[in-house]
Protein backbone atom coordinates (compact mmCIF):
# COMPACT_ATOMS: atom_id res chain seq x y z
CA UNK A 1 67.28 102.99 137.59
CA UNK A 2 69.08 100.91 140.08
CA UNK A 3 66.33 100.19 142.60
CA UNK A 4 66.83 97.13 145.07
CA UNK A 5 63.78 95.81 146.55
CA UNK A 6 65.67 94.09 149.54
CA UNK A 7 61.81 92.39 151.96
CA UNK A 8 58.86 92.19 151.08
CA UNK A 9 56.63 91.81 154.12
CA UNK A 10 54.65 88.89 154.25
CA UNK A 11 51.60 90.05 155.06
CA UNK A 12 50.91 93.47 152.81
CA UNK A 13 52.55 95.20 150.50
CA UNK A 14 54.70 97.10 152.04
CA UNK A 15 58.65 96.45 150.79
CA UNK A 16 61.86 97.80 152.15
CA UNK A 17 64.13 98.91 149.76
CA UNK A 18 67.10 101.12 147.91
CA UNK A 19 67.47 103.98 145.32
CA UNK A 20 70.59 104.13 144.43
CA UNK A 21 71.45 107.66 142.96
CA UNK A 22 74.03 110.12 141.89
CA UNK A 23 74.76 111.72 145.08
CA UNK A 24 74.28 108.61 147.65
CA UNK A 25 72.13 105.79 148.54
CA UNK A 26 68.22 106.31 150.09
CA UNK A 27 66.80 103.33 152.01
CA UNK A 28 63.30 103.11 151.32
CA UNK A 29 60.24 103.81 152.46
CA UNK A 30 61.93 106.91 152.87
CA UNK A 31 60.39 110.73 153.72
CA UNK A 32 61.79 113.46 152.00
CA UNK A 33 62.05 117.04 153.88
CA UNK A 34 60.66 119.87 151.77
CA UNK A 35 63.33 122.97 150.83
CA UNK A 36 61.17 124.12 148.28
CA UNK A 37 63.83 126.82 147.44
CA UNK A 38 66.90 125.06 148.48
CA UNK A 39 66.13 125.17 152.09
CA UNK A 40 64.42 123.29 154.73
CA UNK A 41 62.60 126.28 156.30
CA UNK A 42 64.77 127.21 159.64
CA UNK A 43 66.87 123.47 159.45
CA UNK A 44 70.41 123.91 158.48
CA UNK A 45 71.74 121.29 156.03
CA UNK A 46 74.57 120.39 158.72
CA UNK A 47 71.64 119.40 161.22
CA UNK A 48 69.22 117.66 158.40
CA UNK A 49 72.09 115.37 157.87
CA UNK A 50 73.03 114.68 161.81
CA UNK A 51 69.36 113.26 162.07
CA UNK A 52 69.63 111.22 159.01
CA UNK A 53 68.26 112.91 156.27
CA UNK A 54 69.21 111.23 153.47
CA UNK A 55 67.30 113.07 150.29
CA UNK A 56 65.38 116.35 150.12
CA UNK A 57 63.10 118.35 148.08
CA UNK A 58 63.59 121.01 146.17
CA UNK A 59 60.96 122.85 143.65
CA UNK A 60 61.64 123.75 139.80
CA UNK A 61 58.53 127.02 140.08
CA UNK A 62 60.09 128.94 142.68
CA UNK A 63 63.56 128.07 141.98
CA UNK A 64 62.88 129.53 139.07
CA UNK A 65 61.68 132.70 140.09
CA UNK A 66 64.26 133.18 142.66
CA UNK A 67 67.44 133.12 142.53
CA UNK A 68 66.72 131.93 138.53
CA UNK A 69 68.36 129.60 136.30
CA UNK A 70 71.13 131.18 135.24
CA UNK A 71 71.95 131.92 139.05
CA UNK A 72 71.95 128.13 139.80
CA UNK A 73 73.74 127.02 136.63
CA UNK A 74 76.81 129.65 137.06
CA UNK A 75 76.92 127.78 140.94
CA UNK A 76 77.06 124.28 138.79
CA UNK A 77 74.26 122.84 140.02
CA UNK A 78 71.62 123.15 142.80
CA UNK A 79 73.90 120.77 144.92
CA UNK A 80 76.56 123.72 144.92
CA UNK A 81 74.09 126.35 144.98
CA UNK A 82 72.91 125.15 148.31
CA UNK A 83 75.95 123.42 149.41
CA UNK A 84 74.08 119.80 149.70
CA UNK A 85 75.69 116.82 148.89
CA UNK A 86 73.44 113.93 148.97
CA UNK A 87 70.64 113.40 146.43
CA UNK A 88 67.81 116.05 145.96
CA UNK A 89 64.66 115.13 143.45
CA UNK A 90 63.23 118.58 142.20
CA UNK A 91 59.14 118.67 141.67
CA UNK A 92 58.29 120.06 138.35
CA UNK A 93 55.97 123.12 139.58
CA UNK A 94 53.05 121.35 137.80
CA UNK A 95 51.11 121.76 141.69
CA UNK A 96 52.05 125.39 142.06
CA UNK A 97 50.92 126.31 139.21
CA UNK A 98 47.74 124.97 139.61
CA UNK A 99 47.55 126.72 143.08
CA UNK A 100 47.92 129.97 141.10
CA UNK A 101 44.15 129.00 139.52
CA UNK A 102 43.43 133.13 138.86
CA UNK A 103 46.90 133.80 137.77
CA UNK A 104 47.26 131.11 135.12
CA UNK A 105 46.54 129.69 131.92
CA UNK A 106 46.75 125.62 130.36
CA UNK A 107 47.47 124.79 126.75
CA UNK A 108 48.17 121.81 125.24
CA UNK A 109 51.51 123.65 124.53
CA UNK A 110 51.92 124.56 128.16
CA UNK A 111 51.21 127.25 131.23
CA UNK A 112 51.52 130.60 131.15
CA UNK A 113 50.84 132.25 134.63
CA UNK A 114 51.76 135.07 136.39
CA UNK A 115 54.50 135.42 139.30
CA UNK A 116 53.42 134.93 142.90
CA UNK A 117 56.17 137.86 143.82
CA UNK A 118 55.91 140.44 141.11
CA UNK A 119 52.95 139.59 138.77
CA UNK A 120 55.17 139.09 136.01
CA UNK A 121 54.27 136.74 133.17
CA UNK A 122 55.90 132.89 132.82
CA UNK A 123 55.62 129.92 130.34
CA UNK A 124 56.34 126.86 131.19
CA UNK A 125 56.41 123.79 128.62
CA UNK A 126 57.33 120.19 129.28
CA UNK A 127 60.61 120.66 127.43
CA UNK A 128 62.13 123.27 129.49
CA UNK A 129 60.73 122.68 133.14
CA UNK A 130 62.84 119.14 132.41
CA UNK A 131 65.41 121.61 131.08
CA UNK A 132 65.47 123.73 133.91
CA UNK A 133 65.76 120.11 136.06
CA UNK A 134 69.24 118.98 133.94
CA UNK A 135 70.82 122.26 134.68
CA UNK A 136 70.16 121.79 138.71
CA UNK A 137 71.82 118.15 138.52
CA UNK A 138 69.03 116.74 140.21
CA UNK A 139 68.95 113.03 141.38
CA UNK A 140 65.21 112.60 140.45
CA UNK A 141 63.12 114.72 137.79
CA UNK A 142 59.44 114.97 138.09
CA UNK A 143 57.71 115.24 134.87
CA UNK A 144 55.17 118.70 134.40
CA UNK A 145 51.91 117.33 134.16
CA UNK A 146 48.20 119.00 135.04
CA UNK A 147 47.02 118.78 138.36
CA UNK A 148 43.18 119.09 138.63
CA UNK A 149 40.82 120.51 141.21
CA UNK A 150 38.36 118.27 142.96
CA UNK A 151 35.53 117.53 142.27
CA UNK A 152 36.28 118.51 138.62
CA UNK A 153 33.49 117.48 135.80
CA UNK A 154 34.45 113.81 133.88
CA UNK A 155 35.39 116.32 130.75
CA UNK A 156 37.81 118.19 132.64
CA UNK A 157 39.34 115.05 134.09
CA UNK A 158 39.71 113.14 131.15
CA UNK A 159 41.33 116.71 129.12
CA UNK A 160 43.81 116.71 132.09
CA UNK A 161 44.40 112.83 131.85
CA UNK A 162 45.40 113.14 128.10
CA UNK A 163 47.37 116.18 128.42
CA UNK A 164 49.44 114.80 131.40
CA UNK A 165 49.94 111.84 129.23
CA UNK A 166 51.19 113.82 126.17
CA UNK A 167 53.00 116.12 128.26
CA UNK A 168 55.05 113.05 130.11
CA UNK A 169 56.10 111.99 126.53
CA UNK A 170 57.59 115.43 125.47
CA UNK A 171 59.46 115.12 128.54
CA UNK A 172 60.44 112.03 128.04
CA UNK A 173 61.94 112.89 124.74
CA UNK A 174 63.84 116.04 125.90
CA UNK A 175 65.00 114.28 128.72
CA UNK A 176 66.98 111.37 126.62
CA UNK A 177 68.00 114.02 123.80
CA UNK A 178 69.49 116.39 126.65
CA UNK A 179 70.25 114.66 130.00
CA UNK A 180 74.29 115.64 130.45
CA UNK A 181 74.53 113.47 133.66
CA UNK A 182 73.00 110.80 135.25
CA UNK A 183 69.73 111.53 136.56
CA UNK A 184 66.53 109.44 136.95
CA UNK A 185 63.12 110.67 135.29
CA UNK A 186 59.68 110.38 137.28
CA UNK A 187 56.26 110.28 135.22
CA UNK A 188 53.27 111.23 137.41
CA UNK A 189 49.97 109.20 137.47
CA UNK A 190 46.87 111.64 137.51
CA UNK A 191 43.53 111.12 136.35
CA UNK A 192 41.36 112.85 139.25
CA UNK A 193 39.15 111.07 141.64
CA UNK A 194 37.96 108.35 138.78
CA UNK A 195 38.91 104.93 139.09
CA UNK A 196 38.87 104.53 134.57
CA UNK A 197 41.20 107.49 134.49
CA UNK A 198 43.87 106.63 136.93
CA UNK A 199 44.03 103.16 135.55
CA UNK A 200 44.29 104.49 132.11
CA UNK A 201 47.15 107.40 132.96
CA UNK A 202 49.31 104.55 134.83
CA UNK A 203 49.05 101.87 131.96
CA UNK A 204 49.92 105.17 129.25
CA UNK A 205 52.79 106.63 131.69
CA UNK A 206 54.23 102.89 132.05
CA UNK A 207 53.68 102.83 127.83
CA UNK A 208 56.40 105.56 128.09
CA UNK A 209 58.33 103.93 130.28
CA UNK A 210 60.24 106.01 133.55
CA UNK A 211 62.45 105.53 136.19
CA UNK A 212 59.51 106.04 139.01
CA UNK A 213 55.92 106.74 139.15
CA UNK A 214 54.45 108.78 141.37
CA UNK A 215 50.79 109.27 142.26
CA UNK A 216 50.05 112.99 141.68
CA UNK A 217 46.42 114.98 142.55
CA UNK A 218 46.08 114.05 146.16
CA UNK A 219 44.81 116.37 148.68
CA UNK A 220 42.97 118.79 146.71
CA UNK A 221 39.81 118.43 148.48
CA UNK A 222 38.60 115.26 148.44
CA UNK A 223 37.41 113.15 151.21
CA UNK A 224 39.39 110.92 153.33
CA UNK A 225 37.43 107.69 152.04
CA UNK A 226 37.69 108.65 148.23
CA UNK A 227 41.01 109.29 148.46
CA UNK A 228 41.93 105.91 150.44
CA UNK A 229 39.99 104.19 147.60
CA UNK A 230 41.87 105.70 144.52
CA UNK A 231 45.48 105.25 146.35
CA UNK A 232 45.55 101.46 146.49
CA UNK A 233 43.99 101.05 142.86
CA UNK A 234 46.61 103.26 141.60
CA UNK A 235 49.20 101.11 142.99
CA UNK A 236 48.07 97.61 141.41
CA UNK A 237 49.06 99.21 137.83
CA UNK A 238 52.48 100.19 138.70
CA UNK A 239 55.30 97.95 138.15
CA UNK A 240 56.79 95.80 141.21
CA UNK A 241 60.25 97.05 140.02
CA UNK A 242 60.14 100.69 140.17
CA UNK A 243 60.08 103.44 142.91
CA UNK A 244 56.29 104.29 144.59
CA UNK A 245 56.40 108.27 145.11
CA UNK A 246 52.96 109.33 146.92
CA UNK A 247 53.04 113.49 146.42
CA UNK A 248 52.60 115.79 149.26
CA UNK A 249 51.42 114.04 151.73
CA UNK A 250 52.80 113.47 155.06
CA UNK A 251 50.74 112.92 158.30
CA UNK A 252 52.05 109.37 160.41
CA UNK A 253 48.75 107.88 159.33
CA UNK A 254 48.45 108.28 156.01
CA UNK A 255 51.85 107.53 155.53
CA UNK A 256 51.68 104.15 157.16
CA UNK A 257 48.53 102.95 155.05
CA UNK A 258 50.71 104.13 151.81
CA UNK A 259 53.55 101.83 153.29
CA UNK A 260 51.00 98.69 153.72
CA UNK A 261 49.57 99.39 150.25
CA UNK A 262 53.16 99.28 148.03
CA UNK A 263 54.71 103.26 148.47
CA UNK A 264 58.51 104.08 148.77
CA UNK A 265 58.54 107.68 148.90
CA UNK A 266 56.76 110.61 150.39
CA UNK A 267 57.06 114.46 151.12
CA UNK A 268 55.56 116.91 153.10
CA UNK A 269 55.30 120.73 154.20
CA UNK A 270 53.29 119.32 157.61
CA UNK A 271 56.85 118.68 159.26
CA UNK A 272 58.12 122.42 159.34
CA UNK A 273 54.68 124.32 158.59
CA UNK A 274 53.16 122.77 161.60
CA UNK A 275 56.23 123.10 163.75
CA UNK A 276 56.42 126.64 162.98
CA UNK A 277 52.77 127.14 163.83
CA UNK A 278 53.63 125.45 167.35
CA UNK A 279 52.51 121.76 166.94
CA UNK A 280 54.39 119.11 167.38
CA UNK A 281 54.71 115.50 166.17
CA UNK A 282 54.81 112.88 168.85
CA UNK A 283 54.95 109.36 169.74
CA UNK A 284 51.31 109.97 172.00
CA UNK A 285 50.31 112.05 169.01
CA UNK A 286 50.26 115.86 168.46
CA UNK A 287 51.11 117.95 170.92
CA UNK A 288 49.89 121.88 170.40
CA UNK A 289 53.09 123.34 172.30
CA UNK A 290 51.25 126.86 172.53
CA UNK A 291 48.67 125.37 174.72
CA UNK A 292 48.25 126.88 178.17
CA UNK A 293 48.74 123.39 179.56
CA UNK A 294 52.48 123.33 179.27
CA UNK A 295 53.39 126.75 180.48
CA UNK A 296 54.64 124.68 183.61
CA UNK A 297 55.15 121.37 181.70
CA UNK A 298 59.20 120.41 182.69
CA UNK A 299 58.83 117.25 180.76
CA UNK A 300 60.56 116.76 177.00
CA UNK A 301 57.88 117.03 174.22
CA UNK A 302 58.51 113.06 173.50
CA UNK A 303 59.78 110.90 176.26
CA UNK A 304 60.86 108.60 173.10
CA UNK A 305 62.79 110.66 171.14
CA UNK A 306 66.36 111.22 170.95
CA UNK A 307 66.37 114.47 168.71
CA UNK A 308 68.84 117.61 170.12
CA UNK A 309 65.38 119.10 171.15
CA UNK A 310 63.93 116.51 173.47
CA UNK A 311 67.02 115.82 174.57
CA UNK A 312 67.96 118.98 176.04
CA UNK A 313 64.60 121.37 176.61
CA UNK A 314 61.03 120.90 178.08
CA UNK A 315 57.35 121.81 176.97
CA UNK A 316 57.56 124.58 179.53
CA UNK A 317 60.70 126.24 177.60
CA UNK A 318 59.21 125.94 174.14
CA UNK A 319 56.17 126.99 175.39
CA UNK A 320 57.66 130.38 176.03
CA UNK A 321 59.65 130.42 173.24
CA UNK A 322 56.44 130.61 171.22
CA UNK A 323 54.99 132.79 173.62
CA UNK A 324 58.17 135.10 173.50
CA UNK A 325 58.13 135.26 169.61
CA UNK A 326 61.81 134.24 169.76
CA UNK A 327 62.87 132.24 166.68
CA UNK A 328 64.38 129.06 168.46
CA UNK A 329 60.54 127.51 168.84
CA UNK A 330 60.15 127.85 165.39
CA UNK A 331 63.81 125.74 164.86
CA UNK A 332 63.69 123.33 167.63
CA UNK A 333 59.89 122.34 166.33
CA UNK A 334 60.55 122.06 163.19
CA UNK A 335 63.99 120.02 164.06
CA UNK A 336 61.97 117.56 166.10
CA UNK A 337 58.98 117.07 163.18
CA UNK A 338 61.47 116.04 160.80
CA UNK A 339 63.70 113.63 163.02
CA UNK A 340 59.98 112.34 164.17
CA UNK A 341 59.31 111.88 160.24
CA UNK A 342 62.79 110.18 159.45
CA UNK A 343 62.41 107.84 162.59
CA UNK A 344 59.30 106.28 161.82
CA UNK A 345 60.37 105.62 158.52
CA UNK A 346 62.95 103.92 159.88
CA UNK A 347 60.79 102.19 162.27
CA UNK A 348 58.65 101.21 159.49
CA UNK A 349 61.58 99.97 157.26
CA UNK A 350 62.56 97.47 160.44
CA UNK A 351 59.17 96.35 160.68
CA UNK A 352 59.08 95.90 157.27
CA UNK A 353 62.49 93.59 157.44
CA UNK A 354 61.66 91.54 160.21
CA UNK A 355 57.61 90.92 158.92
CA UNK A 356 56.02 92.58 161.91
CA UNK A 357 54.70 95.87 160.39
CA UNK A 358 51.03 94.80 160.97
CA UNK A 359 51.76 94.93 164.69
CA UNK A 360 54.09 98.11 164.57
CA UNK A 361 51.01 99.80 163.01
CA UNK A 362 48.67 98.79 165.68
CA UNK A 363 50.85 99.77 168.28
CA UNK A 364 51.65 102.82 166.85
CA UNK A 365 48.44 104.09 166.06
CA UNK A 366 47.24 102.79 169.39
CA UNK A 367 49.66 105.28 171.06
CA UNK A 368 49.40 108.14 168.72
CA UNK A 369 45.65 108.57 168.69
CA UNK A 370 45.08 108.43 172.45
CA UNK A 371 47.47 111.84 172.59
CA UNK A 372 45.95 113.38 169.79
CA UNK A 373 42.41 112.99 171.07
CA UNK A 374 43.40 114.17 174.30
CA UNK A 375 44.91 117.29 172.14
CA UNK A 376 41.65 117.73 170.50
């Protein structure tokens, strides 16, 4: 795929680059907003794109359920569907389904589980979740593969290791037999918490050979240290020339120790589901806008930002909006979250250009932490 590392920084990993796709150009490190069913919850698409949104989201499991295939491929595409014209990568459902642990069932051949809405039976193979993918028109496919609990016995691990691995090379196949378009295909390291098992998933995924790679598994219950170990090793098997995709996970920290250690790409619910639950992302850290504290609080919920919500209301007013039930909190939150996401990316890509991103993480994280303990 046509990816352009343009810096590397001198003093980690971290790179600044481009994907260049079907439906536009992404600067990278880049955050992608979540519209898991063709919709950034409460964001309209006109708005996403004001603050500089320049690739979302979208997920293959529930667009599946609802409004179905055939819906979506009448429309032409998930781009017309949802009336979004710059690139979207769709996740393969392989980390819903394993959410739904007492409602489904892996094979070699693939899963069968039962809807979340209606209880009605599914079965999903490699082949046709990629299938499903072609008929959206997506920019970026994501592979199925088998996402394991943690901790998980060695057997289980290695089982879901091989499968992913098999798995990634049906897709593979259906993908070059049956693409109708150009669109770039993702394969999606796993391997559990086990140093032997990552290492062996990335060297069979980059056997197969994909557009990307993304580092699947994350944040199923492990511990902040384990998983901080596992990231980086990951990372020194994947190729220099290909797209970093770290899955689901999305706080400022995290994602700025991703960025030193070599990743390009992230997503995250924590945006909107945290703005809708009343906390907000700030440049002091998080802000909890429910708290009593700001029922008289005139000031904008980040002095720094320049997003439509700081810009025009105060803690005070969101405050009651939350308070009040009204809908608007839930909006202007989740607005904010995502311009805060998209900004520090582009902070970080800056940084990144001009070899400084060591001290943009120190004063960031300085900043941020003070706020948030405060918070606490």
């Amino acid at each position: 795929m046509n990816f352009l590392i343009e810096k590397r920084e001198k003093n980690t990993k971290a790179r600044a680059g481009k994907l260049i796709l079907p439906h536009g150009t992404v600067e990278t490190p880049c955050f992608m907003p979540v519209g898991t069913q063709g919709t950034v919850k409460t964001i309209p698409h006109k708005d996403l794109e004001e603050i500089g949104t320049q690739i979302i989201l979208s997920n293959t499991y529930y667009l599946y359920l609802r409004p179905g295939i055939e819906i979506i491929k009448k429309a032409g595409s998930l781009h017309k569907f949802i009336s979004w014209n710059k690139p979207i990568l769709t996740d393969s459902g392989g980390y819903q389904v394993f959410s739904l642990s007492d409602l489904r069932k892996i094979t070699d051949d693939g899963v069968e589980f039962q809807s979340h809405i209606d209880g009605t039976k599914h079965f999903f193979t490699p082949e046709v979740v990629i299938e499903y993918q072609i008929i959206f028109g997506s920019d970026i496919i994501m592979v199925l593969d088998e996402c394991i609990e943690y901790p998980a016995p060695p057997e289980r691990v290695i089982r879901a290791r091989k499968r992913t691995t098999e798995w990634a090379k049906r897709s593979k196949e259906h993908y070059l037999k049956n693409k109708k378009r150009d669109q770039f295909l993702f394969g999606i390291v796993q391997g559990g918490m086990n140093k032997e098992e990552r290492r062996i998933s990335a060297l069979e995924l980059l056997d197969i050979g994909f557009d990307g790679y993304a580092l699947g598994g994350f944040s199923v219950g492990e511990d902040f240290d384990t998983r901080w170990e596992l990231i980086p090793h990951t990372v020194s098997f994947l190729p220099e020339d290909r797209p970093r995709y770290l899955m689901g996970m999305g706080t400022p920290e995290e994602m700025i120790m991703a960025v030193e250690n070599g990743i390009d790409m992230f997503d995250c619910v924590l945006p909107t589901r945290n703005g809708r639950n009343g906390q907000l992302f700030t440049s002091k850290g998080k802000v909890v806008i429910k708290n009593a504290k700001y029922k008289d609080d005139f000031s904008p919920p980040d002095e720094n930002c320049t997003c439509y919500t700081c810009k025009n209301f105060s803690k005070a007013y969101i405050h009651h909006l939350f308070k009040a039930g009204e809908i608007l909190g839930l909006y202007l939150n989740s607005l904010h979250n995502i311009h805060f996401m998209l900004n520090l990316m582009n902070n970080i890509r800056n940084a990144i250009k001009e070899d400084r991103f060591l001290e943009f993480k120190k004063d960031f994280l300085n900043s941020y932490k003070k706020e948030e303990e405060e918070n606490d």
